[in-house]
Protein backbone atom coordinates (compact mmCIF):
# COMPACT_ATOMS: atom_id res chain seq x y z
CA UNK A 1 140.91 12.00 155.78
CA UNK A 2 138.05 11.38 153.33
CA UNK A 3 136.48 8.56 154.77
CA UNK A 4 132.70 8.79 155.77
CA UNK A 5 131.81 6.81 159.06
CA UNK A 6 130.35 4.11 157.37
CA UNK A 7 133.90 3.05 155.22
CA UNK A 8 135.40 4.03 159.17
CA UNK A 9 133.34 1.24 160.70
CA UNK A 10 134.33 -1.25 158.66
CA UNK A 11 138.16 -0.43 158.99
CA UNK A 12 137.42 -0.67 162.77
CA UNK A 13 136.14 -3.99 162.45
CA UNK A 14 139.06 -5.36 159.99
CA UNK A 15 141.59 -3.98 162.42
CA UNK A 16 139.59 -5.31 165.59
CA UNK A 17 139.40 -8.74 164.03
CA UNK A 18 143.04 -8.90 162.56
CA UNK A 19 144.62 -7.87 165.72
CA UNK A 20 142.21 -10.41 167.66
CA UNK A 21 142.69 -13.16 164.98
CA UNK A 22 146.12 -12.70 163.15
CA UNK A 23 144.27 -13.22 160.20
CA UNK A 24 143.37 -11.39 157.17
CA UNK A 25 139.81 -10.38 157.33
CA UNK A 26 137.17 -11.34 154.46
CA UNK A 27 134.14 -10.02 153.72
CA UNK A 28 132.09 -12.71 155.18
CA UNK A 29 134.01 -12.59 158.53
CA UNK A 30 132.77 -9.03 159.03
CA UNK A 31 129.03 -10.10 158.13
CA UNK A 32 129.26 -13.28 160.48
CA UNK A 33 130.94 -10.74 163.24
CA UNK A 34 129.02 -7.50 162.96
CA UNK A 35 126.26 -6.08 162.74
CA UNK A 36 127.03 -3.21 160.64
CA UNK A 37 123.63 -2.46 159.34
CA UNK A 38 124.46 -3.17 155.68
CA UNK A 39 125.05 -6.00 152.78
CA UNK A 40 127.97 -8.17 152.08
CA UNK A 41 127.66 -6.02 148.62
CA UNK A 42 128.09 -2.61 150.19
CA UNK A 43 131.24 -4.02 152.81
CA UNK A 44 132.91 -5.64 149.46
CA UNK A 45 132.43 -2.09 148.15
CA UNK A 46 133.93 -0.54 150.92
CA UNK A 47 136.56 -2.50 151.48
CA UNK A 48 137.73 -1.81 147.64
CA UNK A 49 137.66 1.28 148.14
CA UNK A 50 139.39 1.49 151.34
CA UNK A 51 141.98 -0.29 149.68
CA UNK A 52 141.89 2.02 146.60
CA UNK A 53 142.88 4.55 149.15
CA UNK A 54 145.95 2.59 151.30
CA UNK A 55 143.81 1.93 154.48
CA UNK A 56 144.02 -1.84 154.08
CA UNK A 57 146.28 -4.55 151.38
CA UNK A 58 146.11 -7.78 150.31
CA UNK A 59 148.93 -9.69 151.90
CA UNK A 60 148.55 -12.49 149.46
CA UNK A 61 146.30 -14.23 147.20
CA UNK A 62 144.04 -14.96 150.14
CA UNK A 63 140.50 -13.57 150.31
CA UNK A 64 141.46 -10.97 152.99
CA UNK A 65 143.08 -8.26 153.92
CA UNK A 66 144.89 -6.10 156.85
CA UNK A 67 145.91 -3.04 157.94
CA UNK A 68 148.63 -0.91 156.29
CA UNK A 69 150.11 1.91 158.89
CA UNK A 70 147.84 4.37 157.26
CA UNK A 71 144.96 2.54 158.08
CA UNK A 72 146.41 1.97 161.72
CA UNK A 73 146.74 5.90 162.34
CA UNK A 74 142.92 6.50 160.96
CA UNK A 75 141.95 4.06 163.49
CA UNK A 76 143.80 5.41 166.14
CA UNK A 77 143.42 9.12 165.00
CA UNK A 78 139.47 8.12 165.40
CA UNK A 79 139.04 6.33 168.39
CA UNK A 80 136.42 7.82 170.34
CA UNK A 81 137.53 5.84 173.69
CA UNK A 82 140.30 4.13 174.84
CA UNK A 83 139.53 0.71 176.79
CA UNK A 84 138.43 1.73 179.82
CA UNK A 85 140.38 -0.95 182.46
CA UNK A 86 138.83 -2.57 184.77
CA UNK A 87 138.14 -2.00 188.66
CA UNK A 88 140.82 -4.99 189.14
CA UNK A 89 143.52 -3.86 186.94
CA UNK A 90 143.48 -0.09 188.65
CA UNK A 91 143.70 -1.14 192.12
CA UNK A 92 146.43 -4.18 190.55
CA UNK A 93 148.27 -0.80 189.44
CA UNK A 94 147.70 0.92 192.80
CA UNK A 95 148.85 -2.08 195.10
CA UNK A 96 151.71 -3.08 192.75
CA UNK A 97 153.10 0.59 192.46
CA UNK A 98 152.38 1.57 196.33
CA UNK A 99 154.40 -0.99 197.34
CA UNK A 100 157.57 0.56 196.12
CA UNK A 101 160.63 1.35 198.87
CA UNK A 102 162.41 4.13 196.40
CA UNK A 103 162.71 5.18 193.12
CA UNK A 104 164.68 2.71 191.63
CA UNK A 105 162.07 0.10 192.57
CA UNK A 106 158.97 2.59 191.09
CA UNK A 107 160.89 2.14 187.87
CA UNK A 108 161.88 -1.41 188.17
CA UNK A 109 157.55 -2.29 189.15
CA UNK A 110 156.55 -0.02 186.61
CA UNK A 111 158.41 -1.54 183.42
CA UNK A 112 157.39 -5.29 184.99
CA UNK A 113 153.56 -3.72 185.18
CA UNK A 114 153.36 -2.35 181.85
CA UNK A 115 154.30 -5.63 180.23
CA UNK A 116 152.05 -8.04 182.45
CA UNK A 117 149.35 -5.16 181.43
CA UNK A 118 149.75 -4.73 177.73
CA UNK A 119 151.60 -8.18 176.70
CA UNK A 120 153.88 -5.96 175.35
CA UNK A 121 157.78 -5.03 175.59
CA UNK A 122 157.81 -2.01 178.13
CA UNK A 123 160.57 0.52 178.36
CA UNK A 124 160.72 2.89 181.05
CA UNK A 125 163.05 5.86 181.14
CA UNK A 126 164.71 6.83 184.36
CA UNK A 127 163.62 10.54 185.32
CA UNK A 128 165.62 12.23 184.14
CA UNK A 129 168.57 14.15 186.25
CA UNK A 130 168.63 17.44 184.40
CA UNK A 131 165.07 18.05 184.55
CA UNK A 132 165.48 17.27 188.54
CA UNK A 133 166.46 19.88 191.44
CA UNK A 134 168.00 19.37 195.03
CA UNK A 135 166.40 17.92 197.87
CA UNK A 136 169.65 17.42 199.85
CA UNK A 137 173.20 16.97 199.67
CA UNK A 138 174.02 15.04 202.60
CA UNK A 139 178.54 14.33 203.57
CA UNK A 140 179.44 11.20 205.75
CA UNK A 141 183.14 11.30 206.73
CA UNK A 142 184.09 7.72 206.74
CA UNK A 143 187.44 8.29 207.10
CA UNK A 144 189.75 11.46 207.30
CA UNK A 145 190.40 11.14 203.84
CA UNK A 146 187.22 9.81 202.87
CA UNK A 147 183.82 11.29 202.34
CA UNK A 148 180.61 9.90 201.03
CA UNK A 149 178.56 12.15 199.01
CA UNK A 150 174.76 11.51 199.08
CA UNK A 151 172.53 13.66 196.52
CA UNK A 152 169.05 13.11 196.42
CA UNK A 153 166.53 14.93 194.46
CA UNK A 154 162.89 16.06 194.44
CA UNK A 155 161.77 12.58 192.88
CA UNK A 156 163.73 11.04 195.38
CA UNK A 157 166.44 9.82 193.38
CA UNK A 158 169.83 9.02 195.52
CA UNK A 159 172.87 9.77 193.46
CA UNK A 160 175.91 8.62 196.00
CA UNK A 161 179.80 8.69 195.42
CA UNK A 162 182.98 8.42 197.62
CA UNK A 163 185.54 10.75 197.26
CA UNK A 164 188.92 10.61 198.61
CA UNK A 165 190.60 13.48 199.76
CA UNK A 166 194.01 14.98 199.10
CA UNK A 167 194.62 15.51 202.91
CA UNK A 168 192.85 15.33 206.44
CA UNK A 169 189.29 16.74 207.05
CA UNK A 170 188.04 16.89 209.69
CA UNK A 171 184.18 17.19 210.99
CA UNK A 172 183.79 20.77 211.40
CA UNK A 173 184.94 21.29 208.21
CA UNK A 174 182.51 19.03 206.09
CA UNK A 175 179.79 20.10 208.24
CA UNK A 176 180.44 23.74 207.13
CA UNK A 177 180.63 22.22 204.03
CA UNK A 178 177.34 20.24 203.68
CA UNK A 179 175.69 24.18 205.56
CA UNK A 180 177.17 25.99 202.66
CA UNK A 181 176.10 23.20 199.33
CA UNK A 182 172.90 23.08 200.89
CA UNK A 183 172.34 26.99 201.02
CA UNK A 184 173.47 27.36 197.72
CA UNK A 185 171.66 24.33 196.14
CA UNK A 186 168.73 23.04 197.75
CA UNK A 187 165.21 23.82 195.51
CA UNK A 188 167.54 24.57 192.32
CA UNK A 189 167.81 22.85 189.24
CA UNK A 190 170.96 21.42 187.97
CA UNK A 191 172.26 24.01 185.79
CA UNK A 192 171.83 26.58 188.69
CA UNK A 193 173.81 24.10 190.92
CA UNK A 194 176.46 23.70 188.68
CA UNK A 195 177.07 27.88 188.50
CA UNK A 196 176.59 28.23 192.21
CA UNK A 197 178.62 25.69 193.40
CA UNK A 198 181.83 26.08 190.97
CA UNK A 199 183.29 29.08 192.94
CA UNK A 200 182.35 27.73 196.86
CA UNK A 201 186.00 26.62 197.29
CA UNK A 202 187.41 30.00 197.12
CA UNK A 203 185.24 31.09 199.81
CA UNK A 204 187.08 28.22 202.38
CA UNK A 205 190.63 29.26 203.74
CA UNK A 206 193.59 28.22 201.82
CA UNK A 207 194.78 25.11 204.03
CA UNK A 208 191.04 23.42 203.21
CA UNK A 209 190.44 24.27 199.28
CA UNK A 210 191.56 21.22 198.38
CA UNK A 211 189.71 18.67 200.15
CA UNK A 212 186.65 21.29 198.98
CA UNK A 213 187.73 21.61 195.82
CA UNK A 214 187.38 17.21 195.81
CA UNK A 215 184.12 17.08 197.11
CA UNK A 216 182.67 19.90 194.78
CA UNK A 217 184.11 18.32 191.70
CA UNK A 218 182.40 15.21 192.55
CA UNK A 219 179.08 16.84 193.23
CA UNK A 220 179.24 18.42 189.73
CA UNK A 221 180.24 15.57 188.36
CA UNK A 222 177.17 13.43 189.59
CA UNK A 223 175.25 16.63 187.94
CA UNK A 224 176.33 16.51 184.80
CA UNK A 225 176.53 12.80 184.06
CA UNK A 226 174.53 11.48 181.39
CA UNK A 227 171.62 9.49 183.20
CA UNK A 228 169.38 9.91 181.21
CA UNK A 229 170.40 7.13 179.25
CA UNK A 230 169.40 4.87 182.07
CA UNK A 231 166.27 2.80 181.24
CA UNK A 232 164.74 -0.24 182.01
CA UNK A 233 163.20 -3.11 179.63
CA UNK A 234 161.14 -6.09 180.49
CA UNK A 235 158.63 -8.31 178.74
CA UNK A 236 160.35 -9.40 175.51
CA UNK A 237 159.64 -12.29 175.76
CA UNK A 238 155.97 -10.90 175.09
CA UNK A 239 156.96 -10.50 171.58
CA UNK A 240 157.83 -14.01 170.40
CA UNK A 241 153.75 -15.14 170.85
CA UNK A 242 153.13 -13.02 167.73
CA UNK A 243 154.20 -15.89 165.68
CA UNK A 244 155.83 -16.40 162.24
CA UNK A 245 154.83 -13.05 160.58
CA UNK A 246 156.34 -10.69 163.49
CA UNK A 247 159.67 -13.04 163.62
CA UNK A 248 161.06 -11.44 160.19
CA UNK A 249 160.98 -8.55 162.13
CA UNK A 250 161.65 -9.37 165.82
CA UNK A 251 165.59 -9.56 165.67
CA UNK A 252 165.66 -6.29 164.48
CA UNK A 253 163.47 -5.02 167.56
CA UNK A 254 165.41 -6.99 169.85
CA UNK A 255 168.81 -6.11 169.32
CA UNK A 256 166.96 -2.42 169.77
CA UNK A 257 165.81 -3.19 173.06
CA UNK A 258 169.35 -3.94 173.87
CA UNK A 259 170.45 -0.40 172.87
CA UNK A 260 169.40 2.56 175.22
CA UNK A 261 170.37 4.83 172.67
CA UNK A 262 167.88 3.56 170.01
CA UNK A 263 165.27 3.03 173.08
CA UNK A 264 165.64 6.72 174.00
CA UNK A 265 165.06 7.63 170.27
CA UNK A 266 162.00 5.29 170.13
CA UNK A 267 160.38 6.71 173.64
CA UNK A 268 161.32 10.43 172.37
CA UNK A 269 161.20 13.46 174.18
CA UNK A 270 158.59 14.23 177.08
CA UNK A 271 157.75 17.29 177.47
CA UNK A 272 154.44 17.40 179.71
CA UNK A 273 153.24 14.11 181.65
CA UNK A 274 150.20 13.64 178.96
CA UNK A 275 149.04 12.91 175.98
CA UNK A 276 150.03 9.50 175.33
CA UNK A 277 151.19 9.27 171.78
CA UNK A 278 151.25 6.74 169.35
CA UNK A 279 153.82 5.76 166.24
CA UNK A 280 153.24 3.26 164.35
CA UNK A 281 155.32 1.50 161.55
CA UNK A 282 157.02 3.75 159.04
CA UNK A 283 156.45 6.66 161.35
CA UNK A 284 159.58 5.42 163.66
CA UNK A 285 162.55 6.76 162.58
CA UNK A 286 164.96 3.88 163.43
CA UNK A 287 165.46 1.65 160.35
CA UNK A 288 164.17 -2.51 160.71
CA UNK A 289 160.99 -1.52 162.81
CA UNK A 290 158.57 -0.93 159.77
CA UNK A 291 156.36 -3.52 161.91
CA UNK A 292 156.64 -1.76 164.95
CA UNK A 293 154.43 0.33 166.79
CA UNK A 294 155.18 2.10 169.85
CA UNK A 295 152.84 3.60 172.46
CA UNK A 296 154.49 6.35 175.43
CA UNK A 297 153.62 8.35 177.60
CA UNK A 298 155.82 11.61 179.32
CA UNK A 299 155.85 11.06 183.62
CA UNK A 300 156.64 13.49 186.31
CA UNK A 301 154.81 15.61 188.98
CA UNK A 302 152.51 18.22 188.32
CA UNK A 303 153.47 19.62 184.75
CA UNK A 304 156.65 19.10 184.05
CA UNK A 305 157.60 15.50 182.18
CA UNK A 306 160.63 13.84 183.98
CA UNK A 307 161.37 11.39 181.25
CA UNK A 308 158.89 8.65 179.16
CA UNK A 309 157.76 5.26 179.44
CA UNK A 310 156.12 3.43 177.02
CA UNK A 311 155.34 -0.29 175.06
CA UNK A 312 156.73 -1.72 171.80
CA UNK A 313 154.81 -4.38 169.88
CA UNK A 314 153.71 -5.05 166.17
CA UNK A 315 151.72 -2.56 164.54
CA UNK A 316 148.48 -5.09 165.01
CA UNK A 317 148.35 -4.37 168.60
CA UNK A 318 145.13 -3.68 170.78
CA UNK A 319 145.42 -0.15 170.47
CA UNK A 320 142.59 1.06 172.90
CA UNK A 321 144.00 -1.17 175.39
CA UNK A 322 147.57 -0.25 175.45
CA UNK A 323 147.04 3.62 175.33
CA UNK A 324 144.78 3.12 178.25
CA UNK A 325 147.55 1.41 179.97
CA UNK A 326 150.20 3.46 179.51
CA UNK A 327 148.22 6.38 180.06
CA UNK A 328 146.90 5.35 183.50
CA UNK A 329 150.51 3.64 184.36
CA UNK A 330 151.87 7.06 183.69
CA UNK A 331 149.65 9.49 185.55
CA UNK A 332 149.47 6.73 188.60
CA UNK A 333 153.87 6.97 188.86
CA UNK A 334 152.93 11.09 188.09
CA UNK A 335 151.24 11.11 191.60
CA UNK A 336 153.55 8.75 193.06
CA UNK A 337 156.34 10.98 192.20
CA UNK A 338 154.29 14.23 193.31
CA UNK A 339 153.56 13.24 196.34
CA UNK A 340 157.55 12.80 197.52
C-alpha cells in the first residue's frame, strides 16, 4: 500500500465523516472538521490522488466523495486501535451474559447484545457439535419401552431424544447401559464416540441387543446430525435506519439472513477464538452483498474455536467500534463457556 501517512489521515477522516454523516465528504468539510496540519490545496491534492489510486469515488456530480472497499480495507488494515468501550458497556456485557440459565440462552443474549451494541444485524453460530466432546450421557426409563436419552457436552449443550424400544427393559439393564456409554465416551470427541460406541451392543447378551442396539443408534444419531447449521439472528431491523442508499441493497441481505446456509458462509470458519476479522464488500463471496461488510469473531474455551459470531451492516460502518464489540462479546462467551 503506497500511501504515506499524510494521504492515510485524510482517508481516515473521509471515512470517519461519511460513516458519521452519510454524506460524501468535500474538501472544506475536512478543513472545517480537522485539524490536519495542512491547506485546503494540499487535502484537494490528496484526495485526487487517493482517488487516482481507488481509495475513494465520486458517487455523483456532487463535490464529494466516499469510500470504495479498497479504501475501507486500508482503513481497517491501519487502524492503530479499536474503540476502546466504555466502563458501562463491559459490565452491560458482563451482567447481560452472566445472567444466562444454559447454553441456549448464552446464544439467544449474545445475538440480542451484539445488535443493541453495534446497531448492527448479529448472527451467532451455535457451537458447534463436532468440535464438542462428552460430559455425560444420562438414560431415564419412562416407560418399559421408552427411554429418554440426555447428552450433554463440555459447553454444556443438552442434546435429548426419546427412543422407543423394540421390547421390555428393564432398570438394571439401562443402568448397565448408561455405566458402559459413559466409560466408553465421556472426555472424547465425537468421532471417537461414534467408533467406540458402534460395537457396545455385541458386548450385551442376545435377549437385550435390541433394545441396545435402539438406544445406541439414537446416540449416534444425535452425534452426527448436522447442528451446526443452527444459528441465531437478531437486529435487522438495525439495517433499515441506513436509509435510501443501503435499501437497493437490503433485500438482498435480508433474504440472506433468512438462510443459515448463506449465514454460515458469511460467518466462515473459526478456527481459534481470536482475531476478529473483517470483509468488506466485494470480498464476500455470496453474490447481492457488494454493500456489505461483515465483522466475526471465532468463540470457544481456551484455544479451540467452537463456532463464530459476528455483525452484518453496510460497508460505511463504525469500524473501530464494531470490531471492539465483537471482539470483547466473543472472548466474554469464551470464558463463559470455559468456565463450565
Amino acid at each position: 500500500m503506497s500511501v504515506d501517512d499524510r494521504k492515510l489521515d485524510v482517508l481516515r477522516a473521509i471515512v470517519e465523516d461519511y460513516v458519521a454523516t452519510q454524506e460524501p465528504v468535500g474538501s472544506k468539510a475536512l478543513v472545517d472538521r480537522h485539524h490536519l496540519g495542512v491547506s485546503p490545496a494540499t487535502i484537494r491534492n490528496d484526495m485526487a490522488a487517493l482517488e487516482d489510486e481507488g481509495y475513494i469515488a465520486q458517487p455523483h456530480t456532487s463535490a464529494g466523495r466516499v469510500p470504495t472497499d479498497k479504501g475501507y480495507r486500508l482503513f481497517v488494515d491501519r487502524l492503530s486501535t479499536v474503540k476502546p468501550l466504555s466502563a458501562a458497556e463491559k459490565r452491560a456485557i458482563q451482567t447481560f451474559l452472566d445472567g444466562a440459565l444454559d447454553l441456549d440462552d448464552v446464544v439467544s443474549r449474545t445475538v440480542r447484545l451484539l445488535a443493541q451494541l453495534t446497531r448492527q444485524a448479529a448472527v451467532v453460530q451455535y457451537p458447534s457439535l463436532s468440535r464438542s466432546t462428552v460430559r455425560h450421557v444420562e438414560l431415564v426409563m419412562l416407560a418399559p419401552t421408552r427411554v429418554l436419552v440426555v447428552l450433554i457436552t463440555d459447553t454444556g449443550r443438552v442434546e435429548q431424544r426419546v427412543v422407543d424400544l423394540p421390547a421390555d427393559a428393564d432398570d438394571a439393564l439401562v443402568g448397565e447401559l448408561r455405566a458402559r456409554i459413559n466409560a466408553l465416551a465421556v472426555g472424547q470427541d465425537f468421532a471417537a464416540v461414534e467408533a467406540r460406541v458402534t460395537e457396545l451392543t455385541e458386548r450385551f447378551g442376545p435377549e437385550d441387543r435390541a433394545a441396545v442396539a435402539a438406544v445406541t443408534a439414537t446416540l449416534l444419531s444425535t452425534l452426527i446430525e448436522r447442528h451446526e447449521e443452527r444459528v441465531a439472528v437478531a437486529g435487522t431491523g438495525n439495517l433499515a435506519r441506513y436509509g435510501q442508499e443501503f435499501d437497493r441493497e437490503l433485500e438482498p441481505l435480508l433474504s440472506a439472513l433468512e438462510e443459515h446456509v448463506v449465514l454460515l458462509r458469511l460467518l466462515g470458519e473459526a478456527t481459534s477464538p481470536t482475531p476478529v476479522r473483517v470483509r468488506i464488500g466485494s470480498e464476500n463471496a455470496q453474490t447481492g452483498l457488494s454493500a456489505t461488510s461483515v465483522v466475526t469473531s471465532g468463540y470457544g474455551p481456551g484455544e479451540l474455536a467452537l463456532a463464530s459470531m459476528g455483525v452484518v451492516g453496510p460497508t460505511r460502518m463504525d469500524y473501530p467500534g464494531t470490531i471492539a464489540a465483537v471482539g470483547a462479546v466473543a472472548r466474554y462467551v469464551s470464558k463463559i463457556l470455559a468456565a463450565h
